[in-house]
Protein backbone atom coordinates (compact mmCIF):
# COMPACT_ATOMS: atom_id res chain seq x y z
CA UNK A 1 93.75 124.99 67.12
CA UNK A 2 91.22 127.54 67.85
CA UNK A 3 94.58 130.13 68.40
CA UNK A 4 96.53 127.98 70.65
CA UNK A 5 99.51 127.02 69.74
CA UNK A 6 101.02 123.18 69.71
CA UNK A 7 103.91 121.41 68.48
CA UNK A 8 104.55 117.98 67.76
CA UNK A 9 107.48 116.76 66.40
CA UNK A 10 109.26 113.24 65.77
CA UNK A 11 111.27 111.39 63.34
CA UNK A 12 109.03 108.56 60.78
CA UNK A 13 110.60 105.67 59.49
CA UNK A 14 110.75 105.18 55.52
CA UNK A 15 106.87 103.84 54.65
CA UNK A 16 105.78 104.96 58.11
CA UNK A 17 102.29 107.21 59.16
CA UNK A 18 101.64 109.31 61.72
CA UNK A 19 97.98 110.43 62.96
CA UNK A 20 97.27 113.79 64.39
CA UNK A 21 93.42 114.59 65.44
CA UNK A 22 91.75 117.69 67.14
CA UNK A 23 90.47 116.85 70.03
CA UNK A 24 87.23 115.69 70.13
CA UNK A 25 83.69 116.61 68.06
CA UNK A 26 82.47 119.63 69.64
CA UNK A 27 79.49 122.59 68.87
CA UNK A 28 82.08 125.31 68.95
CA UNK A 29 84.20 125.69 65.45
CA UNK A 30 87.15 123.86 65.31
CA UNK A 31 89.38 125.87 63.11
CA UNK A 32 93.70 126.19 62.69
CA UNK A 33 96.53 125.48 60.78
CA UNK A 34 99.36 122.77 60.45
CA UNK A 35 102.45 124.15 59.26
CA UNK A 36 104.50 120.97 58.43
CA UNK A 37 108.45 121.13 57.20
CA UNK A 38 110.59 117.78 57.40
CA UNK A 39 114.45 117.28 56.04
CA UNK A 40 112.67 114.48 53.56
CA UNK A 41 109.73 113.91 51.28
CA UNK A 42 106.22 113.38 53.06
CA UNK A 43 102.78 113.86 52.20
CA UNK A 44 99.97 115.29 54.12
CA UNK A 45 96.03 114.65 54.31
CA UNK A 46 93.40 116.83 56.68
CA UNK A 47 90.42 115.63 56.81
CA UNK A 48 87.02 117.45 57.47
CA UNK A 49 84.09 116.48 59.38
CA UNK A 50 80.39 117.82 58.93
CA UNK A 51 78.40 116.81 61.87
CA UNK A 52 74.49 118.02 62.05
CA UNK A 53 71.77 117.36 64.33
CA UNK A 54 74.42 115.01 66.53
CA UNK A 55 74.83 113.10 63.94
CA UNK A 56 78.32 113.08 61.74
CA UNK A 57 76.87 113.67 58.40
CA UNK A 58 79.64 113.81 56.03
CA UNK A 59 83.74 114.36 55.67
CA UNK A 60 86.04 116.05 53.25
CA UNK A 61 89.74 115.11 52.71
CA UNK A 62 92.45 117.39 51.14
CA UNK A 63 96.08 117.05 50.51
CA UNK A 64 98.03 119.37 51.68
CA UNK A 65 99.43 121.76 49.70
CA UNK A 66 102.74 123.77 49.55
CA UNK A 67 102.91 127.60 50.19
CA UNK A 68 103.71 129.70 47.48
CA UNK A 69 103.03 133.00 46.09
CA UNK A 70 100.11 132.52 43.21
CA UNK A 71 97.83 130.22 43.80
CA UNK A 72 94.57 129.36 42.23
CA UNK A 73 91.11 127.64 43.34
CA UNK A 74 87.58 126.83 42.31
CA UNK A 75 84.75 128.10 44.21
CA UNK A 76 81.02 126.76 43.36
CA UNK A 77 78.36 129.29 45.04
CA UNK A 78 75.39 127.43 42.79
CA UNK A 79 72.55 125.47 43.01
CA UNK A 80 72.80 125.94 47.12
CA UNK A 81 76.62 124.88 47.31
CA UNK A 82 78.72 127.07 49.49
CA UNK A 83 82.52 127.45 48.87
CA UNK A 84 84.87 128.22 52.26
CA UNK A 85 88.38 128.94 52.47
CA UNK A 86 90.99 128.63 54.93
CA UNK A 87 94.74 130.58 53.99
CA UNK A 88 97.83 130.66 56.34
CA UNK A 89 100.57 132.90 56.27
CA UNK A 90 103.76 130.79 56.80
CA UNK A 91 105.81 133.63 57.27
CA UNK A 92 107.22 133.88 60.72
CA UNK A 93 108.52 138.09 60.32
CA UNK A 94 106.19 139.73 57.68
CA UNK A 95 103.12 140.30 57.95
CA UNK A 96 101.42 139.80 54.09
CA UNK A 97 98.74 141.47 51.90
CA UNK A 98 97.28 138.77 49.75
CA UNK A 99 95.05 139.98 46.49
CA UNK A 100 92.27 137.72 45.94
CA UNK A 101 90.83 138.04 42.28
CA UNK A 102 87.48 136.02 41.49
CA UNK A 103 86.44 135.28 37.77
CA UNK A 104 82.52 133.31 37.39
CA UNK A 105 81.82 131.47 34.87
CA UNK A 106 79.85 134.06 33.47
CA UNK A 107 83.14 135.98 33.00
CA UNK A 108 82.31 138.67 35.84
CA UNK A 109 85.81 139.66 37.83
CA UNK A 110 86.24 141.55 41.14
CA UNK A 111 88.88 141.78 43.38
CA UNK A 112 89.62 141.97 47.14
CA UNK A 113 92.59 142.00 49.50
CA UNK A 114 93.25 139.75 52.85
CA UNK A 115 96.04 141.00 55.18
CA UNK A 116 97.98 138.14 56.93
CA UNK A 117 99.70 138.70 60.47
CA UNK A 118 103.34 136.50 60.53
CA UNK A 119 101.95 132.76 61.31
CA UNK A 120 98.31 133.86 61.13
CA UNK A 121 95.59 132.24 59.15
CA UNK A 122 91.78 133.49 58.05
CA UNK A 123 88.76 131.32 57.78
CA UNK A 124 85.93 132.78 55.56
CA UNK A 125 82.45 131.15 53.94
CA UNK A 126 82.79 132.74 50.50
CA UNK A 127 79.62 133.97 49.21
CA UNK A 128 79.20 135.87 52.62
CA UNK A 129 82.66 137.17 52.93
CA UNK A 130 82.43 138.67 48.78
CA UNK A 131 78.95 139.06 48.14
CA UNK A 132 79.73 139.62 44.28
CA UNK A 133 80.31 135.77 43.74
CA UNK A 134 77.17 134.62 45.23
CA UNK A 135 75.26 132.24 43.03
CA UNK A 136 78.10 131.80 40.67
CA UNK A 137 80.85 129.51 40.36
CA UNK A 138 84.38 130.32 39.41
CA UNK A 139 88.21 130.79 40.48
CA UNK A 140 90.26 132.33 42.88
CA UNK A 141 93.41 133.74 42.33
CA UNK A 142 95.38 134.23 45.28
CA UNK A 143 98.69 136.26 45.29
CA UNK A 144 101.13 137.32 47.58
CA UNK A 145 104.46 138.95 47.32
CA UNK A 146 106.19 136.13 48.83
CA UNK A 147 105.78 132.54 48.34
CA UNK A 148 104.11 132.27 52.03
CA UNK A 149 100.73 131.37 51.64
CA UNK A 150 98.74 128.63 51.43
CA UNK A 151 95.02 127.81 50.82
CA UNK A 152 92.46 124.89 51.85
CA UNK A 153 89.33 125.09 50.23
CA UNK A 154 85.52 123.40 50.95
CA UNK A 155 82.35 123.24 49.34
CA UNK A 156 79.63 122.87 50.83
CA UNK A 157 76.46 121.26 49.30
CA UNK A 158 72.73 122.16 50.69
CA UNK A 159 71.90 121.03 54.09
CA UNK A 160 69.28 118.45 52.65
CA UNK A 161 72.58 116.57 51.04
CA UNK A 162 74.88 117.62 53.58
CA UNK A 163 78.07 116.68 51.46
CA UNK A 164 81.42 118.24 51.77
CA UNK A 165 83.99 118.37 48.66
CA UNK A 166 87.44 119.42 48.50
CA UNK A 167 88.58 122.44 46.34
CA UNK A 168 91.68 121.48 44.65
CA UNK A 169 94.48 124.55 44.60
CA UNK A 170 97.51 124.73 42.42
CA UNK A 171 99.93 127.32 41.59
């Protein structure tokens, strides 16, 4: 969380949950990854909070998703919505060069490129990170050349609503 490291581990019983939870509401940016393996099948929620004027205003939830090495996502830059993204590297030895390729609506495409450190992760508010899909709505294609990533995504709606809605990925 905010690049320090943690590791919990433990063994759940069949049916069984376990909560994890930053710690604490707080002004600065909360921001990290959860790389989570197990030897059977789980499932994973994160959930999001929005909080404005010291007030919680809203909360996202996503299910986590499994790395791999194409992976696609909406984005919605319109009508004052604001797509984010989060992507990990699960890698723990190579460092990765992930293309990002962005098609509106409108049919418009452009391309860019993220480069991963081993176990590293990248936080970015779309429209400001690629100007080009600003005002527009869309996909992402994300691809790697090894099944090692995976992606989170947010949007955003204006501050008057102050709403928060997952982006679903899938490969």
């Amino acid at each position: 969380l905010n690049g320090s490291p943690g590791i919990l581990s433990g063994t759940l019983n069949p049916g069984a949950s376990f909560f994890a939870q930053s710690p604490g509401i707080s002004s600065a940016l909360q921001q990290g990854w959860a790389e989570v393996t197990s030897t059977g099948r789980i499932g994973v929620t994160g959930t999001f909070a929005l909080q404005t004027t010291g007030t919680r205003g809203s909360e996202a939830a996503v299910i986590g998703t499994q790395s791999g090495s194409n992976i696609f996502m909406p984005f919605d830059n319109t009508q004052g919505n604001t797509s984010a993204v989060a992507i990990a590297n699960s890698n723990a030895t190579q460092t990765l060069t992930v293309s990002l390729t962005f098609l509106t609506d409108a049919g418009a495409t452009s391309t860019a490129t993220i480069v991963l450190r081993p176990k590293a992760h990248s936080a970015f508010v779309v429209p400001a990170a690629y100007p080009a899909v600003a005002n527009s709505r869309g996909s992402i294609n994300f691809t790697a050349s090894s099944p090692d990533i995976a992606v989170t995504g947010l949007r955003f709606a204006p501050a008057v609503i102050g709403a928060i809605t997952s982006l679903g990925t899938f490969q």
